[in-house]
C-alpha atoms as a PDB file:
ATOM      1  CA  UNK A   1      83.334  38.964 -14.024  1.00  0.00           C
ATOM      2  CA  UNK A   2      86.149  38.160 -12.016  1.00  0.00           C
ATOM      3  CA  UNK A   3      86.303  35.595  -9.621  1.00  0.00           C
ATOM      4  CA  UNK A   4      89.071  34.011  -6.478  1.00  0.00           C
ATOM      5  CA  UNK A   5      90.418  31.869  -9.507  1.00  0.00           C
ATOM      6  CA  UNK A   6      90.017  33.273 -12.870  1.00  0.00           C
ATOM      7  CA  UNK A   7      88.369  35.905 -14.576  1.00  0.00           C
ATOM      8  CA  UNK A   8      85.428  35.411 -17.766  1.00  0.00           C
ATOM      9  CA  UNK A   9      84.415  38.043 -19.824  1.00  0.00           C
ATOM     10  CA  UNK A  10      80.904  38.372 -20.931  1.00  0.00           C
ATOM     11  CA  UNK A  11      78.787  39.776 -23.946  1.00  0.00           C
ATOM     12  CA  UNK A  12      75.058  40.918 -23.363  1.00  0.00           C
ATOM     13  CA  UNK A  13      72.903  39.875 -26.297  1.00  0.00           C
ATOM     14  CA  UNK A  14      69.495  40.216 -25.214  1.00  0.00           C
ATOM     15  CA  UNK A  15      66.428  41.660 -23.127  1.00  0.00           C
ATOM     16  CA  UNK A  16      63.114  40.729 -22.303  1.00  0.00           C
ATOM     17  CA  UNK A  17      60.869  42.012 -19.787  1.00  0.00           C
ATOM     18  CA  UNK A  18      57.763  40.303 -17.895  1.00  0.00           C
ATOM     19  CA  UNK A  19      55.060  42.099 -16.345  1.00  0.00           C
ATOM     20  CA  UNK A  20      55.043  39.916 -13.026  1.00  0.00           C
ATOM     21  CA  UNK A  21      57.619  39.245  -9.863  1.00  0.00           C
ATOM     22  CA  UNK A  22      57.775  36.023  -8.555  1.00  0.00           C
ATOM     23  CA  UNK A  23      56.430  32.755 -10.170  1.00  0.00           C
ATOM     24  CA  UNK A  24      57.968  29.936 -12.226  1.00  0.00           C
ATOM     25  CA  UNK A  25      60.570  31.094 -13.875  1.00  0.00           C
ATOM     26  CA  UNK A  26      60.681  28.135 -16.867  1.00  0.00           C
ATOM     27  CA  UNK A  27      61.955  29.551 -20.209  1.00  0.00           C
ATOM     28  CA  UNK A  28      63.013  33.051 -18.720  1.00  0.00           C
ATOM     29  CA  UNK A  29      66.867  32.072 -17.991  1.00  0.00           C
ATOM     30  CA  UNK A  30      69.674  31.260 -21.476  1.00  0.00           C
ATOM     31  CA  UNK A  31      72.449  31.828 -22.778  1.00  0.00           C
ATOM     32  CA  UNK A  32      75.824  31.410 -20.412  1.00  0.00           C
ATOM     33  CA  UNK A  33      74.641  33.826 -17.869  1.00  0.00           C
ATOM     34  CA  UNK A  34      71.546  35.947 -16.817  1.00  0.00           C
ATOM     35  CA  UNK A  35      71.113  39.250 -14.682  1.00  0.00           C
ATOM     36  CA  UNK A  36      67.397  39.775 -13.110  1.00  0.00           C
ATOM     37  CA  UNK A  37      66.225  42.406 -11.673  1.00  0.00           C
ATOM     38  CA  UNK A  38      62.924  44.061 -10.047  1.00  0.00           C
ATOM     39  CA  UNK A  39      61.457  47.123 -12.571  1.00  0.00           C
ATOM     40  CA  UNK A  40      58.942  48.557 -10.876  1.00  0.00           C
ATOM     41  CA  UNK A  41      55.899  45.871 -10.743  1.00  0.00           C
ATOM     42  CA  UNK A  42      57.817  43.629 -13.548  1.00  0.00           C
ATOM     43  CA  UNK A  43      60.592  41.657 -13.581  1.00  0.00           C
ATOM     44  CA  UNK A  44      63.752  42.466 -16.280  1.00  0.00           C
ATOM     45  CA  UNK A  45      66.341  39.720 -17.990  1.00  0.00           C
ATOM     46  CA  UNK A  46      69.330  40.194 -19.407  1.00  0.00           C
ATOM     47  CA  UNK A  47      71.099  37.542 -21.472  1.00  0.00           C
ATOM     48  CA  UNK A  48      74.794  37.146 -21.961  1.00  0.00           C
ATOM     49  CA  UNK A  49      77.263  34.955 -23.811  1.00  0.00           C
ATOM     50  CA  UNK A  50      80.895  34.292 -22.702  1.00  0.00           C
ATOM     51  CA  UNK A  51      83.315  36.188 -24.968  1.00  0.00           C
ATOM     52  CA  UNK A  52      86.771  34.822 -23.010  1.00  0.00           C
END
């Protein structure tokens, strides 16, 4: 990821799916960073760690 002031390089270490959009989203975000995204009627996670 690179940013106006530095740049941070991250490692994905897990997945997890949920069969809903929308909602609370308690206990689905960990780890340094997380990527969502809409998959079809669900709602996909990805989980990284900083590496640098």
């Amino acid at each position: 990821m690179t940013g106006p002031t530095s740049v941070a390089e991250y490692r994905v270490y897990g997945h997890r799916v949920i069969n809903r959009q929308g909602g609370s989203g308690a206990g689905l975000y960990e780890g340094d960073l997380t990527l969502q995204s809409c998959l079809g009627r669900g709602t996909g996670f990805s989980y990284l760690r900083r590496i640098a």
